[in-house]
PDB file of N, CA and C in Angstrom:
ATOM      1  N   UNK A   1      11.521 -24.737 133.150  1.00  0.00           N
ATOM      2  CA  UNK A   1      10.690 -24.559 134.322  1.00  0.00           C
ATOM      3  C   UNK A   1      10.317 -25.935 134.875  1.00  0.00           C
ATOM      4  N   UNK A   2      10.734 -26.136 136.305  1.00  0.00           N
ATOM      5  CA  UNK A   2      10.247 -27.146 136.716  1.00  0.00           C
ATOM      6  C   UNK A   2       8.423 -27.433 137.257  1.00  0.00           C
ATOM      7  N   UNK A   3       8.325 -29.032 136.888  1.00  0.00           N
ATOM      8  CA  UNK A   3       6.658 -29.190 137.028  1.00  0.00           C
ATOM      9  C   UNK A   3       6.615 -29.913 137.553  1.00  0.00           C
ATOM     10  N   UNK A   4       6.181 -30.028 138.867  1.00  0.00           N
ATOM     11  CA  UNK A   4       5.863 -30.721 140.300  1.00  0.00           C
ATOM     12  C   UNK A   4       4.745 -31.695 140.072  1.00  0.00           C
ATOM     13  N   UNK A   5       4.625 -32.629 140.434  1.00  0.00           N
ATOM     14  CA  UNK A   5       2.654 -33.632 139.288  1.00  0.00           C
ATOM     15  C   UNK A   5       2.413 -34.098 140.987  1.00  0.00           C
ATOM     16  N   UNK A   6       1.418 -34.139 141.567  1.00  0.00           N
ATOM     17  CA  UNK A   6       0.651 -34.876 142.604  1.00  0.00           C
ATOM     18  C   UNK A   6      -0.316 -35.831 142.138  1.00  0.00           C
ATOM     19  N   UNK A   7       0.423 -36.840 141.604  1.00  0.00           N
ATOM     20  CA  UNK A   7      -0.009 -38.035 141.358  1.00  0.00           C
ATOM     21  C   UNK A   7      -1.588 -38.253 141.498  1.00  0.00           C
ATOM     22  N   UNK A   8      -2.597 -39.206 140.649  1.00  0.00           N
ATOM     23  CA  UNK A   8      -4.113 -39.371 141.758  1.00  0.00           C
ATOM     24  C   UNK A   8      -3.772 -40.406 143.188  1.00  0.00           C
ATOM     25  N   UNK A   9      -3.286 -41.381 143.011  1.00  0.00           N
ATOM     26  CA  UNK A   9      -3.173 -41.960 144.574  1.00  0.00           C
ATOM     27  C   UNK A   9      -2.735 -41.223 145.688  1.00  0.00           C
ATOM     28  N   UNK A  10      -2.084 -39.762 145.350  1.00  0.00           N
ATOM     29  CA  UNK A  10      -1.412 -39.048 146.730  1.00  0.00           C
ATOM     30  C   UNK A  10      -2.664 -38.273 147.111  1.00  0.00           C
ATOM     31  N   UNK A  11      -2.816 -38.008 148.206  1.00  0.00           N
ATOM     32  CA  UNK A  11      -2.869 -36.747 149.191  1.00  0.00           C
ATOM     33  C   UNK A  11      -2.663 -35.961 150.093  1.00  0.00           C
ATOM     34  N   UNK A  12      -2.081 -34.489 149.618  1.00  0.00           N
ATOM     35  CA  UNK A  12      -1.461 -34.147 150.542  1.00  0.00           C
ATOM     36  C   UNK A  12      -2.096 -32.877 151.668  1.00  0.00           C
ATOM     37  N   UNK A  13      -2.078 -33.067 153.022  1.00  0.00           N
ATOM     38  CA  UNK A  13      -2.695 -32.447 153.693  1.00  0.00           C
ATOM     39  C   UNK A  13      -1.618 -31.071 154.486  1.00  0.00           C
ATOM     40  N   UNK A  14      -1.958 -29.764 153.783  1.00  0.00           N
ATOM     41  CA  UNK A  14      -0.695 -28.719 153.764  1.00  0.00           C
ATOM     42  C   UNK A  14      -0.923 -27.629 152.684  1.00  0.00           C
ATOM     43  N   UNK A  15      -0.011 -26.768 153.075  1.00  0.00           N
ATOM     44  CA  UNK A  15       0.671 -26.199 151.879  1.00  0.00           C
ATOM     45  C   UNK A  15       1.210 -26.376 150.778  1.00  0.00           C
ATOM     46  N   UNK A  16       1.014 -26.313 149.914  1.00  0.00           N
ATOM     47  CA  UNK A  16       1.904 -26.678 148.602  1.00  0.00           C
ATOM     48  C   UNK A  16       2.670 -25.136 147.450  1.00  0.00           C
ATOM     49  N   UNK A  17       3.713 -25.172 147.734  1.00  0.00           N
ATOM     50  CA  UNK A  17       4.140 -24.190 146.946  1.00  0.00           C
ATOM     51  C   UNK A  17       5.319 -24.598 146.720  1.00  0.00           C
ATOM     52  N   UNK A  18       5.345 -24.060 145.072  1.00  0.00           N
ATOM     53  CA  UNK A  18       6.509 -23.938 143.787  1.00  0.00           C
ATOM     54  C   UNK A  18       7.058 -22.667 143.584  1.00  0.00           C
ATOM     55  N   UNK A  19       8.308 -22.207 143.885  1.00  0.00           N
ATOM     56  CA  UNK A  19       8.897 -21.025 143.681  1.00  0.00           C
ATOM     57  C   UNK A  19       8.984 -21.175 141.951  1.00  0.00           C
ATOM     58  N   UNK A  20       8.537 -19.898 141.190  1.00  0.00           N
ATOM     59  CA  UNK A  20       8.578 -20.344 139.691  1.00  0.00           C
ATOM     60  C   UNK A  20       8.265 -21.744 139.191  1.00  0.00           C
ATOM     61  N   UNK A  21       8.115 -22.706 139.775  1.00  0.00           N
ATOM     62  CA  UNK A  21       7.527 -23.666 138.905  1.00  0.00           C
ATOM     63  C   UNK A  21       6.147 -23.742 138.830  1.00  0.00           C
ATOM     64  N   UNK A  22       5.456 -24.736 138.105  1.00  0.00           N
ATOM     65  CA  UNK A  22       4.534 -25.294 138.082  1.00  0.00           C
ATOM     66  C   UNK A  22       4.115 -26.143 138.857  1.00  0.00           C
ATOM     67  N   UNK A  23       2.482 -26.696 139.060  1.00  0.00           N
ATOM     68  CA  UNK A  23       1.895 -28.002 139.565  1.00  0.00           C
ATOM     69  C   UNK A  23       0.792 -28.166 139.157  1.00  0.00           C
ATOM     70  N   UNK A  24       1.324 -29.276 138.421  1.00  0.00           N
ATOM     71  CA  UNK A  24       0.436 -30.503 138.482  1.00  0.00           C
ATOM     72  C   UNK A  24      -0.474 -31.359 139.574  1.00  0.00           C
ATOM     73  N   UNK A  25      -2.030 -31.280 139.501  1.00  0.00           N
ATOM     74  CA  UNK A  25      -2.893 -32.036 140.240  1.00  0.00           C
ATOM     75  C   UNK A  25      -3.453 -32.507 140.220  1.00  0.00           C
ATOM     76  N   UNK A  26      -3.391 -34.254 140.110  1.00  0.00           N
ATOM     77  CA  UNK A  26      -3.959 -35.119 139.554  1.00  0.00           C
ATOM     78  C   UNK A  26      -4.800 -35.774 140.884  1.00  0.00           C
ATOM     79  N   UNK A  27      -4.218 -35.932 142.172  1.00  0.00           N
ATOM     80  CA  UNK A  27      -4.807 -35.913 143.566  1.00  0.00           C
ATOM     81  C   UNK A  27      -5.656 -35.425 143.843  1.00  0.00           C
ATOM     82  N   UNK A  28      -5.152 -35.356 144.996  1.00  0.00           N
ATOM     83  CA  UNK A  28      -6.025 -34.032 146.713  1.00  0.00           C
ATOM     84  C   UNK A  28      -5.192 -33.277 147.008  1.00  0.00           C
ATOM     85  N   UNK A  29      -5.147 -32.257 147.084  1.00  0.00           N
ATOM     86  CA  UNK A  29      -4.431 -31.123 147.726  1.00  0.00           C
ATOM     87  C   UNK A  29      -5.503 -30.531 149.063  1.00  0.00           C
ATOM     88  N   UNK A  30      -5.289 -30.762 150.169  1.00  0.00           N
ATOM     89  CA  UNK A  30      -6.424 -30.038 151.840  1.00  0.00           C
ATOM     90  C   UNK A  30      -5.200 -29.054 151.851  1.00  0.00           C
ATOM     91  N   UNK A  31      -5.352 -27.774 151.273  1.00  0.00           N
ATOM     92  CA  UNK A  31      -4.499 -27.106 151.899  1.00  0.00           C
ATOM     93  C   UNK A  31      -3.739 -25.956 150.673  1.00  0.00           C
ATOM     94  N   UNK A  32      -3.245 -24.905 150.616  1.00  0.00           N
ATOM     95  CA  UNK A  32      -3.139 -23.827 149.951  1.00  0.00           C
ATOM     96  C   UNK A  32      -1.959 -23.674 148.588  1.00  0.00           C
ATOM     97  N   UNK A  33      -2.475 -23.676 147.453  1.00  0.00           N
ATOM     98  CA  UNK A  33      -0.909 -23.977 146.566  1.00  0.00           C
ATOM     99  C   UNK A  33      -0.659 -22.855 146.159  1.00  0.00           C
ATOM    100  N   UNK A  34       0.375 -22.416 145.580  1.00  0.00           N
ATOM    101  CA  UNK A  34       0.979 -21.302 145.690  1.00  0.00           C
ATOM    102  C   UNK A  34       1.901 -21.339 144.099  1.00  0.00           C
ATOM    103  N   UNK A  35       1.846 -21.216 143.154  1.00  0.00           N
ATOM    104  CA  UNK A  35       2.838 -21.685 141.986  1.00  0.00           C
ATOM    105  C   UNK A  35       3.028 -20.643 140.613  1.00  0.00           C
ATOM    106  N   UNK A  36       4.081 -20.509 140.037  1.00  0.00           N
ATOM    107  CA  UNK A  36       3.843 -19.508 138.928  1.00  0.00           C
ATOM    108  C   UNK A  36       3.113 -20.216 137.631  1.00  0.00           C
ATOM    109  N   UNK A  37       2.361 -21.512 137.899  1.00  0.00           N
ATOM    110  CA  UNK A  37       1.252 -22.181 137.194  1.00  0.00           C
ATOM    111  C   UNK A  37       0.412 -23.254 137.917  1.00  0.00           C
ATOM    112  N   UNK A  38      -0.998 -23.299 137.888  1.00  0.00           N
ATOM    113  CA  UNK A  38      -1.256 -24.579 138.460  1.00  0.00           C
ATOM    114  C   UNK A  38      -2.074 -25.455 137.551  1.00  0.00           C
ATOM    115  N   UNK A  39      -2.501 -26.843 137.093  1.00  0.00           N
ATOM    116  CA  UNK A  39      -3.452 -27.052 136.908  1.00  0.00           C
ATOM    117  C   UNK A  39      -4.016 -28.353 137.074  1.00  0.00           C
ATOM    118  N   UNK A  40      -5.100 -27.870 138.032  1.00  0.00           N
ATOM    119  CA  UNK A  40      -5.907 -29.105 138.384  1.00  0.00           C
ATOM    120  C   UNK A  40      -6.644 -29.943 137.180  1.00  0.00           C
ATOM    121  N   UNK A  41      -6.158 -31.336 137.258  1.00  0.00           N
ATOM    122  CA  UNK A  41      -6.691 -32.346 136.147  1.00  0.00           C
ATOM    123  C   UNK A  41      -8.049 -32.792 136.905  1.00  0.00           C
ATOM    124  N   UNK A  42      -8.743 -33.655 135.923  1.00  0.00           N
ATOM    125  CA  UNK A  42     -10.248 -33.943 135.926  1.00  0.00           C
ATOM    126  C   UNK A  42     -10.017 -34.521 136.817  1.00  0.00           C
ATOM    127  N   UNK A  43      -9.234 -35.403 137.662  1.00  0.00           N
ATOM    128  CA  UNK A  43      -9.067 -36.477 138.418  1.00  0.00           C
ATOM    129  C   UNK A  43      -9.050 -35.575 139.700  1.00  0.00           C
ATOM    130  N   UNK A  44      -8.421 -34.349 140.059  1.00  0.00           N
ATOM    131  CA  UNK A  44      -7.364 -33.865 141.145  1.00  0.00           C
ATOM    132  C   UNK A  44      -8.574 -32.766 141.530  1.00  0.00           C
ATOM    133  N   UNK A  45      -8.599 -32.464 143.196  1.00  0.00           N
ATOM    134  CA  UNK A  45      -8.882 -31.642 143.880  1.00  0.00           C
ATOM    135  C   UNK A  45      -8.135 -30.466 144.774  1.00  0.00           C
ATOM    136  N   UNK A  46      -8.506 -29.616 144.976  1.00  0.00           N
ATOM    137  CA  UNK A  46      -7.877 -28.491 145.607  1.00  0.00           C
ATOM    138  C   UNK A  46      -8.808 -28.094 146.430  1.00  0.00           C
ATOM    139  N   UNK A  47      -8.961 -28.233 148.153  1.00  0.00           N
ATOM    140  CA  UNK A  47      -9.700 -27.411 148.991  1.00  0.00           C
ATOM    141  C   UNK A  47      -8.697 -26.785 149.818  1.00  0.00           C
ATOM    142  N   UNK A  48      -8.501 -25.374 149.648  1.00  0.00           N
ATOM    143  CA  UNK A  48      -8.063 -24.417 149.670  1.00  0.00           C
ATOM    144  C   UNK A  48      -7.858 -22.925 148.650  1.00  0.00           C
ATOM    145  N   UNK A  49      -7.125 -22.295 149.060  1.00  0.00           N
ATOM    146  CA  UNK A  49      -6.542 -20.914 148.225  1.00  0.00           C
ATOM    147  C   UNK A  49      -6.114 -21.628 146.978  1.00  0.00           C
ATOM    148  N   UNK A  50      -5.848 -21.144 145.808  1.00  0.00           N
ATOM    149  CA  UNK A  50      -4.885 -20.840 144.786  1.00  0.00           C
ATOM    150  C   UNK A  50      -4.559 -19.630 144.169  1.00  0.00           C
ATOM    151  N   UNK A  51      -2.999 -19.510 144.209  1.00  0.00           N
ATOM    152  CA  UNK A  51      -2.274 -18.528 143.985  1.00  0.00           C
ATOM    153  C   UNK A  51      -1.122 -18.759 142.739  1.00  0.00           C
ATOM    154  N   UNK A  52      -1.091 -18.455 141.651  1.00  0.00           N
ATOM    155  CA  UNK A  52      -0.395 -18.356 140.632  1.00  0.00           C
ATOM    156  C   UNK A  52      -0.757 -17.545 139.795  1.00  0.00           C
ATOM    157  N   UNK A  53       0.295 -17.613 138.493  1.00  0.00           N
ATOM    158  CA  UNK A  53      -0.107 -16.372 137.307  1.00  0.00           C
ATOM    159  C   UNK A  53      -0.845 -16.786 136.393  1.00  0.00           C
ATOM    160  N   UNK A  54      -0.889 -18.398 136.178  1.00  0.00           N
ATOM    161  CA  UNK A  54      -1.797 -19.100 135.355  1.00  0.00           C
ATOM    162  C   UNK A  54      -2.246 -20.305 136.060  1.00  0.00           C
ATOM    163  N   UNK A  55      -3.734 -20.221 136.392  1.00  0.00           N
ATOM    164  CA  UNK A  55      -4.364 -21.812 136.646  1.00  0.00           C
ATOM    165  C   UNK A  55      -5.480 -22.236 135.407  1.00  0.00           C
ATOM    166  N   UNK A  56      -5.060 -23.107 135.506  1.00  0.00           N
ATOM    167  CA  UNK A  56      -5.872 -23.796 134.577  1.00  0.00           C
ATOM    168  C   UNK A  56      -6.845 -25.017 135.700  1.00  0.00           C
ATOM    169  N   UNK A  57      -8.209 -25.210 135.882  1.00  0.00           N
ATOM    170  CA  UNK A  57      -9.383 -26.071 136.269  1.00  0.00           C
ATOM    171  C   UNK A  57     -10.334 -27.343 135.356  1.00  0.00           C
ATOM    172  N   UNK A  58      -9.857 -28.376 135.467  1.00  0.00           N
ATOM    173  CA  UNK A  58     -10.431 -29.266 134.608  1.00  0.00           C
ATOM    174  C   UNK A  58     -11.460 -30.469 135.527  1.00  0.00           C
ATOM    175  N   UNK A  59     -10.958 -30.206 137.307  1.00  0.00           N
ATOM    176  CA  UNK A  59     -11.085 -30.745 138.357  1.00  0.00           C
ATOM    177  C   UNK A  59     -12.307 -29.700 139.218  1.00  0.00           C
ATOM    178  N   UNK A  60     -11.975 -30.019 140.711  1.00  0.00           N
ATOM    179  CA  UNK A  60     -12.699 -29.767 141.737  1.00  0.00           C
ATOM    180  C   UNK A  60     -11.919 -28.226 142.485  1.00  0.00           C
ATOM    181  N   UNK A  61     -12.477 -27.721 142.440  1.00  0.00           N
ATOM    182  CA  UNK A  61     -11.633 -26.775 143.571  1.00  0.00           C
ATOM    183  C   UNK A  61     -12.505 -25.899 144.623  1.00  0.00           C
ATOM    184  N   UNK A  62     -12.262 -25.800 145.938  1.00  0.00           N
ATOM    185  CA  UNK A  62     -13.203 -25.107 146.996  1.00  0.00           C
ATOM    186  C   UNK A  62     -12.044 -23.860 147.963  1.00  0.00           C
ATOM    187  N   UNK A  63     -12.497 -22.705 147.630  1.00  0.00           N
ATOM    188  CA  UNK A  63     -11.248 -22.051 148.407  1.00  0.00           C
ATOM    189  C   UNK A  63     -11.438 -20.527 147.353  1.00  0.00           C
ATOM    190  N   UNK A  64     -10.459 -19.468 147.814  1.00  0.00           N
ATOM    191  CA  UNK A  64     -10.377 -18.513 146.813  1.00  0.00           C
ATOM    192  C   UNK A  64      -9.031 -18.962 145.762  1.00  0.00           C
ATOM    193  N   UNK A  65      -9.397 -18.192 144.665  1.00  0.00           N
ATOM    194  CA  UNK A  65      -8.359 -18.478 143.407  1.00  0.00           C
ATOM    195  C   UNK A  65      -8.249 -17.047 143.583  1.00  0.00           C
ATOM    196  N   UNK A  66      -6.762 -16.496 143.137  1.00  0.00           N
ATOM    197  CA  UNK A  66      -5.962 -15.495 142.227  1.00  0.00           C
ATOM    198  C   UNK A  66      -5.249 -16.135 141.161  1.00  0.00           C
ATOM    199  N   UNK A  67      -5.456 -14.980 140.118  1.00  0.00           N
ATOM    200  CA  UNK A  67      -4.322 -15.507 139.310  1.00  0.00           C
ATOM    201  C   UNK A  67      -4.464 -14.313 138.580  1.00  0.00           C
ATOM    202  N   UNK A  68      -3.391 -14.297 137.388  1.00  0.00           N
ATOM    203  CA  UNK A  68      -3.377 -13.671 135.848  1.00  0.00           C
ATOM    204  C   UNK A  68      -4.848 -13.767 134.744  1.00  0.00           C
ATOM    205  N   UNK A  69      -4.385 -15.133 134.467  1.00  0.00           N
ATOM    206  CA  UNK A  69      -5.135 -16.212 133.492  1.00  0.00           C
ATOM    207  C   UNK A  69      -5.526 -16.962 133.855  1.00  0.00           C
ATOM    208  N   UNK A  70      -6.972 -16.955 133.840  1.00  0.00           N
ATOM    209  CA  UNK A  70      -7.522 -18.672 134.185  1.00  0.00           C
ATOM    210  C   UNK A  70      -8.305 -19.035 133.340  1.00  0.00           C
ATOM    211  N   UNK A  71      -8.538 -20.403 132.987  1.00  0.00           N
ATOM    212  CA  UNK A  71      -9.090 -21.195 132.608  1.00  0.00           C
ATOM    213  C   UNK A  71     -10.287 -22.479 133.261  1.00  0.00           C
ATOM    214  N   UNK A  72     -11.444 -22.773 132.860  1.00  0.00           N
ATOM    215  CA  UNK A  72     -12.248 -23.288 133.988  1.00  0.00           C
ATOM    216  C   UNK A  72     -12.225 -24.191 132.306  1.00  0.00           C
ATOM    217  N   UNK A  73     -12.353 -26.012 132.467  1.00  0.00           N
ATOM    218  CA  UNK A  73     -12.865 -26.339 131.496  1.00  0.00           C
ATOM    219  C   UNK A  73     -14.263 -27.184 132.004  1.00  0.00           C
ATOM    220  N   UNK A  74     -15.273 -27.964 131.017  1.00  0.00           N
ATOM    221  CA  UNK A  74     -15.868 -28.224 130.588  1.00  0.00           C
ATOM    222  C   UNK A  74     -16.818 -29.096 132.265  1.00  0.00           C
ATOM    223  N   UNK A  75     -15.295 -29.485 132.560  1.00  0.00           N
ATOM    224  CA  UNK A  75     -15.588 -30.445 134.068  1.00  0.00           C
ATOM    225  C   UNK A  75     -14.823 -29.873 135.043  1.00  0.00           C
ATOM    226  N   UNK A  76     -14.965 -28.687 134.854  1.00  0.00           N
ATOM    227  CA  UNK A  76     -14.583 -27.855 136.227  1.00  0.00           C
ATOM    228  C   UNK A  76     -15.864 -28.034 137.197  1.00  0.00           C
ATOM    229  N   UNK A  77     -15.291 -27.817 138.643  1.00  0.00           N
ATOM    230  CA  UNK A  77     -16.690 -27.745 139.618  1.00  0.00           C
ATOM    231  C   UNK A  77     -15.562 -26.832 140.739  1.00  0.00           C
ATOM    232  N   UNK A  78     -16.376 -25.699 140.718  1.00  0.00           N
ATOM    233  CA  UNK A  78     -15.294 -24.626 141.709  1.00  0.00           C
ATOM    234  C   UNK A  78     -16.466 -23.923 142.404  1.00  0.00           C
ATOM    235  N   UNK A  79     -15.975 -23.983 143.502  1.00  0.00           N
ATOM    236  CA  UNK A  79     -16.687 -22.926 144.679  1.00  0.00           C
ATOM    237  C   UNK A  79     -15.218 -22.443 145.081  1.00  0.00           C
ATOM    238  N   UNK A  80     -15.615 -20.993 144.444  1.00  0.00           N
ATOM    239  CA  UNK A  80     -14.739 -20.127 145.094  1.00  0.00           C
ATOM    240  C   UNK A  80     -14.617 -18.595 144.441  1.00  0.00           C
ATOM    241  N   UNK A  81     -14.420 -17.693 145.401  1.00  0.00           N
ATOM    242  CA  UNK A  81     -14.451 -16.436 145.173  1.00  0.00           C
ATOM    243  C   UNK A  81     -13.175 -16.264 144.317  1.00  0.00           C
ATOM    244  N   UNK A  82     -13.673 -15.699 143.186  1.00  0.00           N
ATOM    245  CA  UNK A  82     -12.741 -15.835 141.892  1.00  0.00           C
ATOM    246  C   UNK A  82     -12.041 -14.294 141.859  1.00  0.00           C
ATOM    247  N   UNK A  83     -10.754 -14.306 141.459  1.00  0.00           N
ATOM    248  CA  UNK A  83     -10.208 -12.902 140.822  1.00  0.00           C
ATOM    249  C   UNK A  83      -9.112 -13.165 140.130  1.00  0.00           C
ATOM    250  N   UNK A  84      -9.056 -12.671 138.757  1.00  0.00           N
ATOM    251  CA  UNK A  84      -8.282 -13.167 137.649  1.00  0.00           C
ATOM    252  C   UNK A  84      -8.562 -11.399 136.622  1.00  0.00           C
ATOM    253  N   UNK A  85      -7.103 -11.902 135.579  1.00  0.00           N
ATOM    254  CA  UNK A  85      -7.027 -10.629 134.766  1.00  0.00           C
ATOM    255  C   UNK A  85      -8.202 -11.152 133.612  1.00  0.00           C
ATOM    256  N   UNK A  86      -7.944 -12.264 133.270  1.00  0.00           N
ATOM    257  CA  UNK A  86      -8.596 -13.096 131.486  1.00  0.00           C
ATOM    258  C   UNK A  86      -9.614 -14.151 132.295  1.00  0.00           C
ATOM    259  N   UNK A  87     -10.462 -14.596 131.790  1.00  0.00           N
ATOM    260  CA  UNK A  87     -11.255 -15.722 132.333  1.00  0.00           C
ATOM    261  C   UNK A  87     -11.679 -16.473 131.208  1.00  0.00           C
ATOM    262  N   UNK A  88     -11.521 -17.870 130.605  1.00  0.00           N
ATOM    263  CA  UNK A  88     -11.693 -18.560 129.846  1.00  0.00           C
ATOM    264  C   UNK A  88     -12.642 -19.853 130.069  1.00  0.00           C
ATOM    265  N   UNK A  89     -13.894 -20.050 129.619  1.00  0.00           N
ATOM    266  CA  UNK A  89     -14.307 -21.027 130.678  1.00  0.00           C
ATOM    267  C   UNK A  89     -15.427 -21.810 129.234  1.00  0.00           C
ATOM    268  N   UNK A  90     -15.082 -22.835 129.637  1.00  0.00           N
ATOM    269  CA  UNK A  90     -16.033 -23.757 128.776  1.00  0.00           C
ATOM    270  C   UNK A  90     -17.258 -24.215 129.039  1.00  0.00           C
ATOM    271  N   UNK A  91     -18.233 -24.299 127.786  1.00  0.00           N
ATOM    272  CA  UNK A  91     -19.980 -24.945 128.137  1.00  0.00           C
ATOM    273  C   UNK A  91     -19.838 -25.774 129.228  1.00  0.00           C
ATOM    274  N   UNK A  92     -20.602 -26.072 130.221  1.00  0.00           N
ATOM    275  CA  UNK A  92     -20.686 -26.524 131.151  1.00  0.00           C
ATOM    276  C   UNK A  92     -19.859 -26.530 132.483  1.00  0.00           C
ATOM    277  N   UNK A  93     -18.926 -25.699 132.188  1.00  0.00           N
ATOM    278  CA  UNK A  93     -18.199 -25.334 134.061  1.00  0.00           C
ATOM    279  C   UNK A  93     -19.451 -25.048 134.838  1.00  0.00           C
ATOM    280  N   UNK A  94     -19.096 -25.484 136.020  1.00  0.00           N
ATOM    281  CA  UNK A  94     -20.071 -25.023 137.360  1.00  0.00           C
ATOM    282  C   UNK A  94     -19.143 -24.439 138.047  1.00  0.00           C
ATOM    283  N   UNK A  95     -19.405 -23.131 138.458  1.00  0.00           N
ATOM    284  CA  UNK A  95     -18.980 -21.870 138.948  1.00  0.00           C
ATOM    285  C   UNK A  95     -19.907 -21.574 140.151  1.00  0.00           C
ATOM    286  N   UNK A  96     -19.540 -21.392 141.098  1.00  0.00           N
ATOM    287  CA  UNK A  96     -20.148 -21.108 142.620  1.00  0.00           C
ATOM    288  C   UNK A  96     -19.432 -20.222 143.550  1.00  0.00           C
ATOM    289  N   UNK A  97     -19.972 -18.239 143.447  1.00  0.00           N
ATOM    290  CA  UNK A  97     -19.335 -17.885 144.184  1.00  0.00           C
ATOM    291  C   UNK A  97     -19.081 -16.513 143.303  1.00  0.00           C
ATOM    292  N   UNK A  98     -18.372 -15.536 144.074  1.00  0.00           N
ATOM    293  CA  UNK A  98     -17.629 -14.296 143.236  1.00  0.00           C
ATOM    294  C   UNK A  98     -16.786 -14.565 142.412  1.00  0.00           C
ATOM    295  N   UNK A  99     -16.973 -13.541 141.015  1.00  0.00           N
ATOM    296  CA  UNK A  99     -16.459 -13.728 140.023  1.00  0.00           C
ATOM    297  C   UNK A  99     -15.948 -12.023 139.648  1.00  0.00           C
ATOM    298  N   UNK A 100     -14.531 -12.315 140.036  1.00  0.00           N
ATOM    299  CA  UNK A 100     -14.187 -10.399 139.665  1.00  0.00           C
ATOM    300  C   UNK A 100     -13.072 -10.404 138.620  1.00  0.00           C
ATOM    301  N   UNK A 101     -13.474 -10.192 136.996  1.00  0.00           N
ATOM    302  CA  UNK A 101     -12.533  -9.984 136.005  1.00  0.00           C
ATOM    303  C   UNK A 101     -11.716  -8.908 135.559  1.00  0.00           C
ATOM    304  N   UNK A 102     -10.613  -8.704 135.554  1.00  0.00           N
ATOM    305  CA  UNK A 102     -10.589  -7.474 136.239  1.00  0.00           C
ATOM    306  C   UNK A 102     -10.002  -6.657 134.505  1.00  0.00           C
ATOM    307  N   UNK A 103      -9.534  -7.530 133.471  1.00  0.00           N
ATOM    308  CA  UNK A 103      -9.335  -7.307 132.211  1.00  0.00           C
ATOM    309  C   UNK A 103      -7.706  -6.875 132.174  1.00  0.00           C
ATOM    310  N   UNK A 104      -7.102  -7.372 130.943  1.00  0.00           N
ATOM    311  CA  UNK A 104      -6.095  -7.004 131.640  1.00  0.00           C
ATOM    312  C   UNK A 104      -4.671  -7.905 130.473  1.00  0.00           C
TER     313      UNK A 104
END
């Protein structure tokens, strides 16, 4: 499976989507990613949508999330109306917004 990385010096202002692959987000993403994995690193932001089967949040994100599986860790900071099958989230995520688990 290929894994796409958005570097921290990039930002990209757009769409971002991986047919079956992954992405990596160590950046800025202004704009909607789309991937059969995503995960934002402590460094990397996402203001927009996310759409995959697994995201993983260690970063910033503002926008709605879908997914399968998610994961929020420790230095997550997300505003966004959440909907996921599993939700995994560590002491101290900051969570802002709807949260619909749907189990699964």
């Amino acid at each position: 499976m290929a894994v796409s990385t958005i570097e921290e010096d990039l930002t990209i202002k757009g769409n971002v989507s991986s047919k079956g692959g992954n992405v990596d987000i160590k950046g800025k993403v202004v704009g909607d990613v789309t991937a059969e994995a995503v995960l934002i690193h402590g460094t990397g932001s996402v203001d927009g949508a996310l759409a995959a089967r697994k995201i993983a949040v260690q970063g910033k994100h503002k926008g709605n999330l879908k997914c399968d599986d998610l994961t929020f860790a420790s230095t997550a900071q997300v505003e966004a109306d959440v909907s996921a099958q599993t939700l995994t989230t560590e002491s101290g995520a900051k969570i802002l917004g709807k949260v619909q688990i749907s189990g699964g």
